[in-house]
C-alpha atoms as a PDB file:
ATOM      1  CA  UNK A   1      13.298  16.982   5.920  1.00  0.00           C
ATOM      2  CA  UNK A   2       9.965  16.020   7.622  1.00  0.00           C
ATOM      3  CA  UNK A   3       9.270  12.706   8.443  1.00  0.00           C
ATOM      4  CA  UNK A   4       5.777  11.346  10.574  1.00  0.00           C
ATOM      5  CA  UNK A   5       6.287   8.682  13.130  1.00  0.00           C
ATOM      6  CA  UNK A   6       3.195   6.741  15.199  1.00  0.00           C
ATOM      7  CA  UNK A   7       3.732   8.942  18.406  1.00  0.00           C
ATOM      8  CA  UNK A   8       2.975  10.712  20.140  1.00  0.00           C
ATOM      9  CA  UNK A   9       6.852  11.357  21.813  1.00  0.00           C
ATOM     10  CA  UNK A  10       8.515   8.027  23.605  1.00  0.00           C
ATOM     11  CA  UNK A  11       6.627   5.988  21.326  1.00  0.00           C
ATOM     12  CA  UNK A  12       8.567   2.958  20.339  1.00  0.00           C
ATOM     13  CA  UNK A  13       8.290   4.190  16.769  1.00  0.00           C
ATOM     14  CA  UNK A  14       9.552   7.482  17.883  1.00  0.00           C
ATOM     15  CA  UNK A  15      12.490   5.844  19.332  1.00  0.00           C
ATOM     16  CA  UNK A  16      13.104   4.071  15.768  1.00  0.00           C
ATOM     17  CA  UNK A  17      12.588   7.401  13.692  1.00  0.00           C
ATOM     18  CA  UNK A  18      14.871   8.891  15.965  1.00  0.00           C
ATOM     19  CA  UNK A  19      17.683   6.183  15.162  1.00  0.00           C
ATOM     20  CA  UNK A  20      16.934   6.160  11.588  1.00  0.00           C
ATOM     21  CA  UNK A  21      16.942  10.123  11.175  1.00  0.00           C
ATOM     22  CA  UNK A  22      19.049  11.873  14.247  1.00  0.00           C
ATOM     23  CA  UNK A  23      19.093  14.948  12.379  1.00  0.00           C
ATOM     24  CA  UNK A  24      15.593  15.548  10.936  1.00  0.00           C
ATOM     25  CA  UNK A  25      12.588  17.155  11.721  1.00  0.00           C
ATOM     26  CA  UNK A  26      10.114  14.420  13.126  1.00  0.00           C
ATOM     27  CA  UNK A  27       6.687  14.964  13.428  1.00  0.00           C
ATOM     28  CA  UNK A  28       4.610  13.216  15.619  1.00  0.00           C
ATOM     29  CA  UNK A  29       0.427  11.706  14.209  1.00  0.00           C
ATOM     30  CA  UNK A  30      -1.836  10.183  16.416  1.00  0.00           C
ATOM     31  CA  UNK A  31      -2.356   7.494  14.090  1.00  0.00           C
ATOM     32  CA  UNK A  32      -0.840   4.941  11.513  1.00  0.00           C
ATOM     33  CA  UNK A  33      -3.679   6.287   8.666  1.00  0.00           C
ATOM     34  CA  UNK A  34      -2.511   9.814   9.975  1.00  0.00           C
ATOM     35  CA  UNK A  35       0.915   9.136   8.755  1.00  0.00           C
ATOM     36  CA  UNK A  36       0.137   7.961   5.363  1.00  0.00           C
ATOM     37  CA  UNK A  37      -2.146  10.668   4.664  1.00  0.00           C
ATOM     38  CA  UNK A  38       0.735  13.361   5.780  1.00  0.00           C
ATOM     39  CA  UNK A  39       2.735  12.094   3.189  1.00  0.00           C
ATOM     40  CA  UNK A  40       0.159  11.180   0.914  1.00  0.00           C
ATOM     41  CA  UNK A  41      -0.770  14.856   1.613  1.00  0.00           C
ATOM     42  CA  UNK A  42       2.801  16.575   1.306  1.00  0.00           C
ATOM     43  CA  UNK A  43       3.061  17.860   4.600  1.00  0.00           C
ATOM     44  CA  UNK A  44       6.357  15.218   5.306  1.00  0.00           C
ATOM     45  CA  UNK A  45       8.529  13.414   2.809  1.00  0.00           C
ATOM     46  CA  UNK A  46       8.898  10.074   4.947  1.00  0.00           C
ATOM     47  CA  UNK A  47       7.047   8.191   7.487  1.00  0.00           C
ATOM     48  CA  UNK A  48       7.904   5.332  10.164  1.00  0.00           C
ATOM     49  CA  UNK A  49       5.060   3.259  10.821  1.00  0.00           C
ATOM     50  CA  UNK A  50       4.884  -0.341  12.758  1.00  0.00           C
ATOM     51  CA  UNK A  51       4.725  -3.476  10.516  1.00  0.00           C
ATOM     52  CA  UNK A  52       5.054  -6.515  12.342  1.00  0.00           C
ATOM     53  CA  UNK A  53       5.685  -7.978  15.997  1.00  0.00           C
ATOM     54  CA  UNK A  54       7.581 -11.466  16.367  1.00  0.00           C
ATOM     55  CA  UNK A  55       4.648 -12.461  18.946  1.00  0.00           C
ATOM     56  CA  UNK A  56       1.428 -10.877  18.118  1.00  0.00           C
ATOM     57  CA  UNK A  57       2.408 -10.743  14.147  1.00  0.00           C
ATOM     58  CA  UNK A  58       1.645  -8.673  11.214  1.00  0.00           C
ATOM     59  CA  UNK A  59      -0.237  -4.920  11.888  1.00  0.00           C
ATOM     60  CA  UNK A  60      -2.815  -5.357  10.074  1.00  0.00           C
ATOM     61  CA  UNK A  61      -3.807  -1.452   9.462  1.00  0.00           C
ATOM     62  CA  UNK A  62      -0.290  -0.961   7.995  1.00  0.00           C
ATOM     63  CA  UNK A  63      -0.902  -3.330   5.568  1.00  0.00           C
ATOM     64  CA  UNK A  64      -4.280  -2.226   4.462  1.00  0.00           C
ATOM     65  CA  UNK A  65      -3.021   1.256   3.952  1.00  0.00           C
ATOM     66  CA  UNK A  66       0.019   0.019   1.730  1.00  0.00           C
ATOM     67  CA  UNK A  67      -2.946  -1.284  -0.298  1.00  0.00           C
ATOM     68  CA  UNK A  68      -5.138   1.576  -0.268  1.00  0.00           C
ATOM     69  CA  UNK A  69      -2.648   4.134  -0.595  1.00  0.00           C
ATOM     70  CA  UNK A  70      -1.105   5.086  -3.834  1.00  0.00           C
ATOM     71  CA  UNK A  71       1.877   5.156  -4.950  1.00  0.00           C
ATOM     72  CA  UNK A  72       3.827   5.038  -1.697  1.00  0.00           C
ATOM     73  CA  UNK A  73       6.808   3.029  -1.415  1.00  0.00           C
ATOM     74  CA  UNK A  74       9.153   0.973   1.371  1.00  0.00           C
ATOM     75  CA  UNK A  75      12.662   2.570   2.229  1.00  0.00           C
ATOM     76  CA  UNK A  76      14.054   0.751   4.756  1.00  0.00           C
ATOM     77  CA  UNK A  77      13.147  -1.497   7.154  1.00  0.00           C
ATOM     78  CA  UNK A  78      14.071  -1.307  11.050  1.00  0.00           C
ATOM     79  CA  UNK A  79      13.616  -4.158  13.706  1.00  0.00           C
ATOM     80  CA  UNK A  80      13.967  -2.944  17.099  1.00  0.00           C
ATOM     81  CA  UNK A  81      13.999  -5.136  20.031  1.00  0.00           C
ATOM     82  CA  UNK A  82      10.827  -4.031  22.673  1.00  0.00           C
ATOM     83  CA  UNK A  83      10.649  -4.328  26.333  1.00  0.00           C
ATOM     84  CA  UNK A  84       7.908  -3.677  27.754  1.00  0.00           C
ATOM     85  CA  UNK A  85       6.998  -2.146  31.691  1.00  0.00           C
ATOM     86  CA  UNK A  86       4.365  -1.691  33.716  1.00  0.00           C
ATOM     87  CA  UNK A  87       4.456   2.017  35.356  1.00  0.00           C
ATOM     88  CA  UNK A  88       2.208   3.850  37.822  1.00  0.00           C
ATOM     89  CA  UNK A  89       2.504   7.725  38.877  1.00  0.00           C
ATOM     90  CA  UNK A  90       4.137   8.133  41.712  1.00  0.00           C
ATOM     91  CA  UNK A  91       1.725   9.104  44.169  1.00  0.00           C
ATOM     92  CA  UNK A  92      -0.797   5.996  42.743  1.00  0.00           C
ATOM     93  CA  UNK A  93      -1.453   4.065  45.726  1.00  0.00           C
ATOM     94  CA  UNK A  94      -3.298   0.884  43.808  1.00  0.00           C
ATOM     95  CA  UNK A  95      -3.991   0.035  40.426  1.00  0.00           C
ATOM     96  CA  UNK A  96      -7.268   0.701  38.858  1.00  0.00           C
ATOM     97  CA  UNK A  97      -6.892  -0.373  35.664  1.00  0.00           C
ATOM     98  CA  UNK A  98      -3.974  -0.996  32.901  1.00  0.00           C
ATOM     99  CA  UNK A  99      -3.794   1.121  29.918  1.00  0.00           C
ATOM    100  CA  UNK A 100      -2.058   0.495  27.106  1.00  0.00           C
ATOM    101  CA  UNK A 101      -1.929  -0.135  23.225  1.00  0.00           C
ATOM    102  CA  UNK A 102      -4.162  -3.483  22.132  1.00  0.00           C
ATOM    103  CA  UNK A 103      -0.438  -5.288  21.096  1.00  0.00           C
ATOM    104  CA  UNK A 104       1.521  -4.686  23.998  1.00  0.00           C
ATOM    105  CA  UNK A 105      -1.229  -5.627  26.523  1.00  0.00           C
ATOM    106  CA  UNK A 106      -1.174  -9.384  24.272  1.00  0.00           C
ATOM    107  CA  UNK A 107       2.134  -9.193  24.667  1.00  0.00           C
ATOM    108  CA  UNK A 108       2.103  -8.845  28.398  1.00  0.00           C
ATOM    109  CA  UNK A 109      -1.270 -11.578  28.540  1.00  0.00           C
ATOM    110  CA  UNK A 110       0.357 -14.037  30.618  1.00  0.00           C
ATOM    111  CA  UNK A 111       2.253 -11.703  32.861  1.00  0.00           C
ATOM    112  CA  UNK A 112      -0.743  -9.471  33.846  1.00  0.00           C
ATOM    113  CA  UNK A 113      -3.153 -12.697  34.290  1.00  0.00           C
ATOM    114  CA  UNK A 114      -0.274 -13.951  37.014  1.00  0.00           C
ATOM    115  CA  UNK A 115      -0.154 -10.925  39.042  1.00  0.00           C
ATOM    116  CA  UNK A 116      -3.123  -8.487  37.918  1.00  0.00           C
ATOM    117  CA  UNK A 117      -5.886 -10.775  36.516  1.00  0.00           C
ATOM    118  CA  UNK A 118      -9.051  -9.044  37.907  1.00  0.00           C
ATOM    119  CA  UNK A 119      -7.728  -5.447  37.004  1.00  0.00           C
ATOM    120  CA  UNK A 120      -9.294  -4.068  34.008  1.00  0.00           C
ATOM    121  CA  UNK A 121      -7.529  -3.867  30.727  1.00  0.00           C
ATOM    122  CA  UNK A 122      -8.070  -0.400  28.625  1.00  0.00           C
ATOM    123  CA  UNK A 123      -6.565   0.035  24.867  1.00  0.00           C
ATOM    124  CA  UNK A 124      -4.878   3.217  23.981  1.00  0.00           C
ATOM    125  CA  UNK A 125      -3.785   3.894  20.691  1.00  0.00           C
ATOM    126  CA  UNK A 126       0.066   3.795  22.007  1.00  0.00           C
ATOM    127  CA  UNK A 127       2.098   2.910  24.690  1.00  0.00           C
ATOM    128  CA  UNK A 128       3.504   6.367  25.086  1.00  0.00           C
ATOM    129  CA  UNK A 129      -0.042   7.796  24.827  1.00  0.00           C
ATOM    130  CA  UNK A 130      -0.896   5.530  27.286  1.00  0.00           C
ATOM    131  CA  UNK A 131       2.051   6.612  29.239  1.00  0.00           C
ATOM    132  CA  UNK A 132       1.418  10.371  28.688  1.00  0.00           C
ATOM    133  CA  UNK A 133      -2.661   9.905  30.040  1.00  0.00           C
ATOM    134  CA  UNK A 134      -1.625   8.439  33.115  1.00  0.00           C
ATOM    135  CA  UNK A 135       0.742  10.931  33.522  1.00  0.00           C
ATOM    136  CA  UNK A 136      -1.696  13.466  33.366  1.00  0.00           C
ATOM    137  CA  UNK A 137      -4.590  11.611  35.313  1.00  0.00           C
ATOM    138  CA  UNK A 138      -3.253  11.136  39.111  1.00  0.00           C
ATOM    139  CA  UNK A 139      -6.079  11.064  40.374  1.00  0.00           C
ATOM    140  CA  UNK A 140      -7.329   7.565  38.331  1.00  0.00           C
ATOM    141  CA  UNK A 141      -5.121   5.507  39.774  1.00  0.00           C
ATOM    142  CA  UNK A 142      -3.808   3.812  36.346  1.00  0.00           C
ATOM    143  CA  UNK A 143      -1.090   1.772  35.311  1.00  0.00           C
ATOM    144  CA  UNK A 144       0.332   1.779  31.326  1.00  0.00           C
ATOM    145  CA  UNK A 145       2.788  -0.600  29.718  1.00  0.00           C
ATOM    146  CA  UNK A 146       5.454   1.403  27.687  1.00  0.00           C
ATOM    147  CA  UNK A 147       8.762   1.922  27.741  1.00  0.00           C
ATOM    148  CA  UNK A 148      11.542   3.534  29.939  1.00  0.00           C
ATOM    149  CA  UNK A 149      11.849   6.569  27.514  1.00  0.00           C
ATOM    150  CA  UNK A 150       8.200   7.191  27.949  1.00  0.00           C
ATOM    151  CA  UNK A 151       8.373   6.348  31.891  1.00  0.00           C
ATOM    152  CA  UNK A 152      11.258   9.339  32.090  1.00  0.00           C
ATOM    153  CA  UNK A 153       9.391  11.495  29.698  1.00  0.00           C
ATOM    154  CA  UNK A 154       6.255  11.445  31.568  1.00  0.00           C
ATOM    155  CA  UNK A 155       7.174  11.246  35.082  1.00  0.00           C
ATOM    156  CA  UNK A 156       6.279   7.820  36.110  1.00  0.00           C
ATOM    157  CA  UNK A 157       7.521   5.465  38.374  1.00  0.00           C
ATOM    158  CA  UNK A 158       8.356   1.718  36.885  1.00  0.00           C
ATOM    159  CA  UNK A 159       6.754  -1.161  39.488  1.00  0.00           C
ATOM    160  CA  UNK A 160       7.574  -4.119  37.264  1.00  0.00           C
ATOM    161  CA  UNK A 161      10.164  -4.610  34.479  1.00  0.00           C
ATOM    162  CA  UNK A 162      10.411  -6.500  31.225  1.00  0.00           C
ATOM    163  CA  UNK A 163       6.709  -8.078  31.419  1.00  0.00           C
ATOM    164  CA  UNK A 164       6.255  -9.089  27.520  1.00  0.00           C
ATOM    165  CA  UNK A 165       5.438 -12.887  27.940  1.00  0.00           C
ATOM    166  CA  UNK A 166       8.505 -13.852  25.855  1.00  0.00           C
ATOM    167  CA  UNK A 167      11.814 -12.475  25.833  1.00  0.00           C
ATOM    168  CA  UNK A 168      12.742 -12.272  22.173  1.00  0.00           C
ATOM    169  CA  UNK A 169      10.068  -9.527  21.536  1.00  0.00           C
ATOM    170  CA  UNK A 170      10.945  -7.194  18.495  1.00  0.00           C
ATOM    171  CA  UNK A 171       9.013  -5.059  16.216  1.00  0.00           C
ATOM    172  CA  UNK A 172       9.364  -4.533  12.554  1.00  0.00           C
ATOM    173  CA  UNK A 173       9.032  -0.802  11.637  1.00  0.00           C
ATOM    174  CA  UNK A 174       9.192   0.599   7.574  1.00  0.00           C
ATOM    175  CA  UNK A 175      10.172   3.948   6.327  1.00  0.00           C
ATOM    176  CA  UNK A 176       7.548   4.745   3.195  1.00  0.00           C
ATOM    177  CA  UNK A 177       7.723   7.398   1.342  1.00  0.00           C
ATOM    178  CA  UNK A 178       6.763   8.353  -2.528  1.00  0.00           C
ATOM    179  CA  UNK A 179      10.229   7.558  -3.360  1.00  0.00           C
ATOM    180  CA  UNK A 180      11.424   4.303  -5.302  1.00  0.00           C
ATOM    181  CA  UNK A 181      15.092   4.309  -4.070  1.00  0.00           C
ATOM    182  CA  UNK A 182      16.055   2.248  -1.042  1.00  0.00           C
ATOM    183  CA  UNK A 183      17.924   4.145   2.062  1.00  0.00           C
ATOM    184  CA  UNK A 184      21.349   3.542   2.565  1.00  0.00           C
ATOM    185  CA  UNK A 185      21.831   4.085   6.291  1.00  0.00           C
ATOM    186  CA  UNK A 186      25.173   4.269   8.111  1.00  0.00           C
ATOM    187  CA  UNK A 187      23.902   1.110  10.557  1.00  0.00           C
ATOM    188  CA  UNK A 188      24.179  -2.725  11.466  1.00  0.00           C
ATOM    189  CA  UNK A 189      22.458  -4.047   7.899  1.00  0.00           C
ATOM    190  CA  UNK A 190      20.751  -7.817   8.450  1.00  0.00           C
ATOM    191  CA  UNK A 191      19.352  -8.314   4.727  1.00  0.00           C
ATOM    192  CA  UNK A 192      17.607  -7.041   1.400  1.00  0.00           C
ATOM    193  CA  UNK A 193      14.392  -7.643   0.698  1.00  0.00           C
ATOM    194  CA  UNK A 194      11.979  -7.018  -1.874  1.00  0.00           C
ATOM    195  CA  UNK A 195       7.840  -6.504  -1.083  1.00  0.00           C
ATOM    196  CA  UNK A 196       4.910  -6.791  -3.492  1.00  0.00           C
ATOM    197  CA  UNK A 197       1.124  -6.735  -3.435  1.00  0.00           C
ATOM    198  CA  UNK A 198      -0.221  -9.252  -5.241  1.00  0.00           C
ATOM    199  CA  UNK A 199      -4.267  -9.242  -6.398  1.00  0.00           C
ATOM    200  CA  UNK A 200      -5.400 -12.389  -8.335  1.00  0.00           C
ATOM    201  CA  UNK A 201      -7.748 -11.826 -11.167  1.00  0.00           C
ATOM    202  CA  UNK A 202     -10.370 -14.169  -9.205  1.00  0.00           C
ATOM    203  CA  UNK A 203     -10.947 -17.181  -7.147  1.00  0.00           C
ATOM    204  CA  UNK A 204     -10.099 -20.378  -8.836  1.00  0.00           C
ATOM    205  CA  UNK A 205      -8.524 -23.524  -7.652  1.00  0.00           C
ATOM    206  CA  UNK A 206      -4.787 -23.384  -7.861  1.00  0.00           C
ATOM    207  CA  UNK A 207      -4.506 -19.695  -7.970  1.00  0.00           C
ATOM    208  CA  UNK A 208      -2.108 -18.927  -5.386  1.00  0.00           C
ATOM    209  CA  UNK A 209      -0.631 -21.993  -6.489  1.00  0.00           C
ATOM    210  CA  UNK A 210       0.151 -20.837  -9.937  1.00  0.00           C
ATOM    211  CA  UNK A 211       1.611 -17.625  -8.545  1.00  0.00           C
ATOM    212  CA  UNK A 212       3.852 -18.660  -6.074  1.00  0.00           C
ATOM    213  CA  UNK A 213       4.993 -21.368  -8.602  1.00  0.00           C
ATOM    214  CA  UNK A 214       6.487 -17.883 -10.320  1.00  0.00           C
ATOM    215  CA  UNK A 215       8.645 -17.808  -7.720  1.00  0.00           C
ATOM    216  CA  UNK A 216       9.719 -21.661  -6.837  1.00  0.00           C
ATOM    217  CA  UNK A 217      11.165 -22.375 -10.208  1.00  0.00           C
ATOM    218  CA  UNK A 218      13.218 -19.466 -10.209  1.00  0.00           C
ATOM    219  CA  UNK A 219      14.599 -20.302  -6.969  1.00  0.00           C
ATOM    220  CA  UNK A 220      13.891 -16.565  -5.202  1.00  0.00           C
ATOM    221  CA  UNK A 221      13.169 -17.191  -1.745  1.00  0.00           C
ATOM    222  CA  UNK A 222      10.021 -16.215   0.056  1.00  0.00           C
ATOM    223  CA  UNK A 223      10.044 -15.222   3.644  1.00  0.00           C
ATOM    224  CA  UNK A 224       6.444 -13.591   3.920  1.00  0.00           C
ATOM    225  CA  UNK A 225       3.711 -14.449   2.718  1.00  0.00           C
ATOM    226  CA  UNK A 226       0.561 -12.950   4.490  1.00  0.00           C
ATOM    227  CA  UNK A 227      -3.112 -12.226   3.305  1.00  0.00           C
ATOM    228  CA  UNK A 228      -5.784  -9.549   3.799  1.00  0.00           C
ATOM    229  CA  UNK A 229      -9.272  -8.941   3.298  1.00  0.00           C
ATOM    230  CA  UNK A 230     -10.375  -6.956  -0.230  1.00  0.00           C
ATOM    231  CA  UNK A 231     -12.866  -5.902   2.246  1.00  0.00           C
ATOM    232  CA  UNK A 232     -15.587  -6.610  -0.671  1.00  0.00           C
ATOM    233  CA  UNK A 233     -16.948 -10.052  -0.067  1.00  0.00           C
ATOM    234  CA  UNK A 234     -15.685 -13.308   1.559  1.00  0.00           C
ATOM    235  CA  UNK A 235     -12.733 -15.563  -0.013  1.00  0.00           C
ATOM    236  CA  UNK A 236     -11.705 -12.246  -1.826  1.00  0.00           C
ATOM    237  CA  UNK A 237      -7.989 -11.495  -0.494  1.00  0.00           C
ATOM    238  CA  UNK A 238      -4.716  -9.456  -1.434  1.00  0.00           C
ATOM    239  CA  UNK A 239      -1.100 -10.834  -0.957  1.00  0.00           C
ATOM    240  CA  UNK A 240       1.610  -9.300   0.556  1.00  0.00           C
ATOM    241  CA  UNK A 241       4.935 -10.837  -0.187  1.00  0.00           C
ATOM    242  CA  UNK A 242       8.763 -10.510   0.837  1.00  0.00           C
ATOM    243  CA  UNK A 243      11.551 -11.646  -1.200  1.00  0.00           C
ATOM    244  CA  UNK A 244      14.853 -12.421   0.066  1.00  0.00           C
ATOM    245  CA  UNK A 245      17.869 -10.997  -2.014  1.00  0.00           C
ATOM    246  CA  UNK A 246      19.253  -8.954  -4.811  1.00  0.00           C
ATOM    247  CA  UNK A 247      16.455  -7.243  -7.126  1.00  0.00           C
ATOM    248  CA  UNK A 248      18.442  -6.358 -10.324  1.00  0.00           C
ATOM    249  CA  UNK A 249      18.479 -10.377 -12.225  1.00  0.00           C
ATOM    250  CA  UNK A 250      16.595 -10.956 -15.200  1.00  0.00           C
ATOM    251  CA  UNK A 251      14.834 -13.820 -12.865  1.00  0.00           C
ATOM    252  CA  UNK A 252      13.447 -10.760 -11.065  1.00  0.00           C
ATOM    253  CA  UNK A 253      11.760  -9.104 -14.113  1.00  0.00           C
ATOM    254  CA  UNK A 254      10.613 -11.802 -15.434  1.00  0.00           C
ATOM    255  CA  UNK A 255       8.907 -12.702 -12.782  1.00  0.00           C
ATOM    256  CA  UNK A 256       6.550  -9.368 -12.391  1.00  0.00           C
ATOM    257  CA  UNK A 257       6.197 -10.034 -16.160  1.00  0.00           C
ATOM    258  CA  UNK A 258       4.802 -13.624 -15.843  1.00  0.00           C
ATOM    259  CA  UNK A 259       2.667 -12.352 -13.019  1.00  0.00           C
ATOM    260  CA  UNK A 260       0.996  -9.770 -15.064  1.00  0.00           C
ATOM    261  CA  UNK A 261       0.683 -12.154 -17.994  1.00  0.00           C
ATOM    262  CA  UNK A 262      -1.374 -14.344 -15.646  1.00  0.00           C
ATOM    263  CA  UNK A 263      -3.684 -11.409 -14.882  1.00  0.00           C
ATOM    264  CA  UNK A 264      -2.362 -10.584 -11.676  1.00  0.00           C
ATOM    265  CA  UNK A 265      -2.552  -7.496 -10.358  1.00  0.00           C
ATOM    266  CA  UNK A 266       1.091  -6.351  -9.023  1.00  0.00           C
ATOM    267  CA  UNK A 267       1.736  -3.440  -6.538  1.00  0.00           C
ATOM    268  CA  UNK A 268       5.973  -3.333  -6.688  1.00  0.00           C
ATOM    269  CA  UNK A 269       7.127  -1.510  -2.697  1.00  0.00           C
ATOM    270  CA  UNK A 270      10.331  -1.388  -3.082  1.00  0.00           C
ATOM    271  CA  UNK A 271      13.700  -3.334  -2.799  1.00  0.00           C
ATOM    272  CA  UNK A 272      15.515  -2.378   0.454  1.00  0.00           C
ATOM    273  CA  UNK A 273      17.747  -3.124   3.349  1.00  0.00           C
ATOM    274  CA  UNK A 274      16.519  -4.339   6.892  1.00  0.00           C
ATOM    275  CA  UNK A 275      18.537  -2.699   9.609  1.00  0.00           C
ATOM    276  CA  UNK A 276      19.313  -3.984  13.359  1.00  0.00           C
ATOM    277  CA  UNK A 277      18.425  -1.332  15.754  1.00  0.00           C
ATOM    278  CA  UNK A 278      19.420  -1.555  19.734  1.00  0.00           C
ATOM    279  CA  UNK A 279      16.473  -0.336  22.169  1.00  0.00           C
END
């Protein structure tokens, strides 16, 4: 089996797909739209993508491209705990700049504005690419934030551990695929969950009201409830929405029947387990 990851190697979602799949084939994209059109494409049956971050929130590309995408489905998801360092090569002599991914330099904010204020700040599309390009560039003088798999990978000397602003850091990662059955994975197992994509037939008062009222009277707990941009005009959004439990009760039916009756437009990801991962 094939399965994409956000890379390229030493990413933290390379770390995750590792965990989740020891034994597979994994295939490193240079992008999260990369991965979905791999297996949009064929070329792998499952991908591990980033979803959300406990301090800078929800990845907002992910979610647009569960939207966009058709017909692909959540697995599993994975929260890993992050740590984040700031590494040099070893023959750097100062720091020129610090390269990294846009989320892990806001993660670091405070930390860099302490100790590194007036050097420059450069976003990479990952930490380990980050990692890899200084690596590979001696001669600029750079810094990245990554981690220690992608500090031993690419030959670079750690000058300051653990700089994320706040220790509980962890990351949210899903395994999609154009399956509709749930992974059962021989690891630590924190809860089930159900996610939808909801589209309201238009913009009226009480609308999101009258949907999550679906919901509230049949007691099924909520424990996301995020919007994006339909990228068409203002004020026109899509939901994305976690449910806490079980999916198999006649409350659960219902309620993606009552939804549609009320002209809502509903996009079922899957029912599936959330699993603990250790960095």
């Amino acid at each position: 089996m094939k399965i994409a990851f956000l890379g390229p190697s030493a990413s933290f979602t390379n770390l995750v797909a590792r965990d989740l799949f020891p034994s597979q084939e994994l295939l490193a994209k240079s992008s999260i739209r990369d991965c979905f059109l791999a297996l949009q494409e064929g070329s792998v049956q499952k991908a591990v993508v980033p979803l959300e971050n406990s301090i800078e929130g929800t990845v907002s590309m992910t979610l647009d491209y569960l939207y966009d995408f058709e017909k692909i489905h959540i697995e599993a998801e994975a929260v890993l705990p992050i740590s984040h360092h700031l590494m040099v090569h070893p023959s750097s002599e100062e720091i020129s700049a610090i390269v990294s991914h846009p989320q892990a330099l806001a993660q670091c904010f405070h930390s860099l504005e302490e100790e590194y204020r007036s050097v420059a700040r450069v976003d990479y599309h990952s930490t380990s690419g980050a990692a890899k390009y200084v690596g590979e560039h001696p001669e600029k003088n750079l810094a990245a934030i990554a981690n220690m798999t992608a500090a031993e990978l690419y030959g670079l000397q750690i000058i300051k551990h653990n700089i994320h602003d706040f220790e509980q850091n962890h990351t949210k990662f899903i395994v999609i695929s154009k399956r509709k059955q749930a992974l059962d994975l021989p690891l630590r197992k924190s809860s089930e969950k159900a996610s939808l994509l909801l589209t309201l037939p238009d913009d009226h008062p009480g609308g999101l009201h009258q949907v999550l009222s679906v919901f509230a009277w049949r007691k099924m707990n909520l424990s996301k409830i995020e919007s994006r941009t339909l990228k068409k005009n203002l004020g026109s959004y899509f939901f994305f929405i976690n449910v806490v439990g079980p999916w198999n009760s006649v409350h659960a039916k219902n309620a993606l029947e009552e939804l549609e009756s009320i002209g809502v437009q509903v996009n079922f990801l899957g029912h599936y387990n959330e699993y603990l991962l250790e960095e």
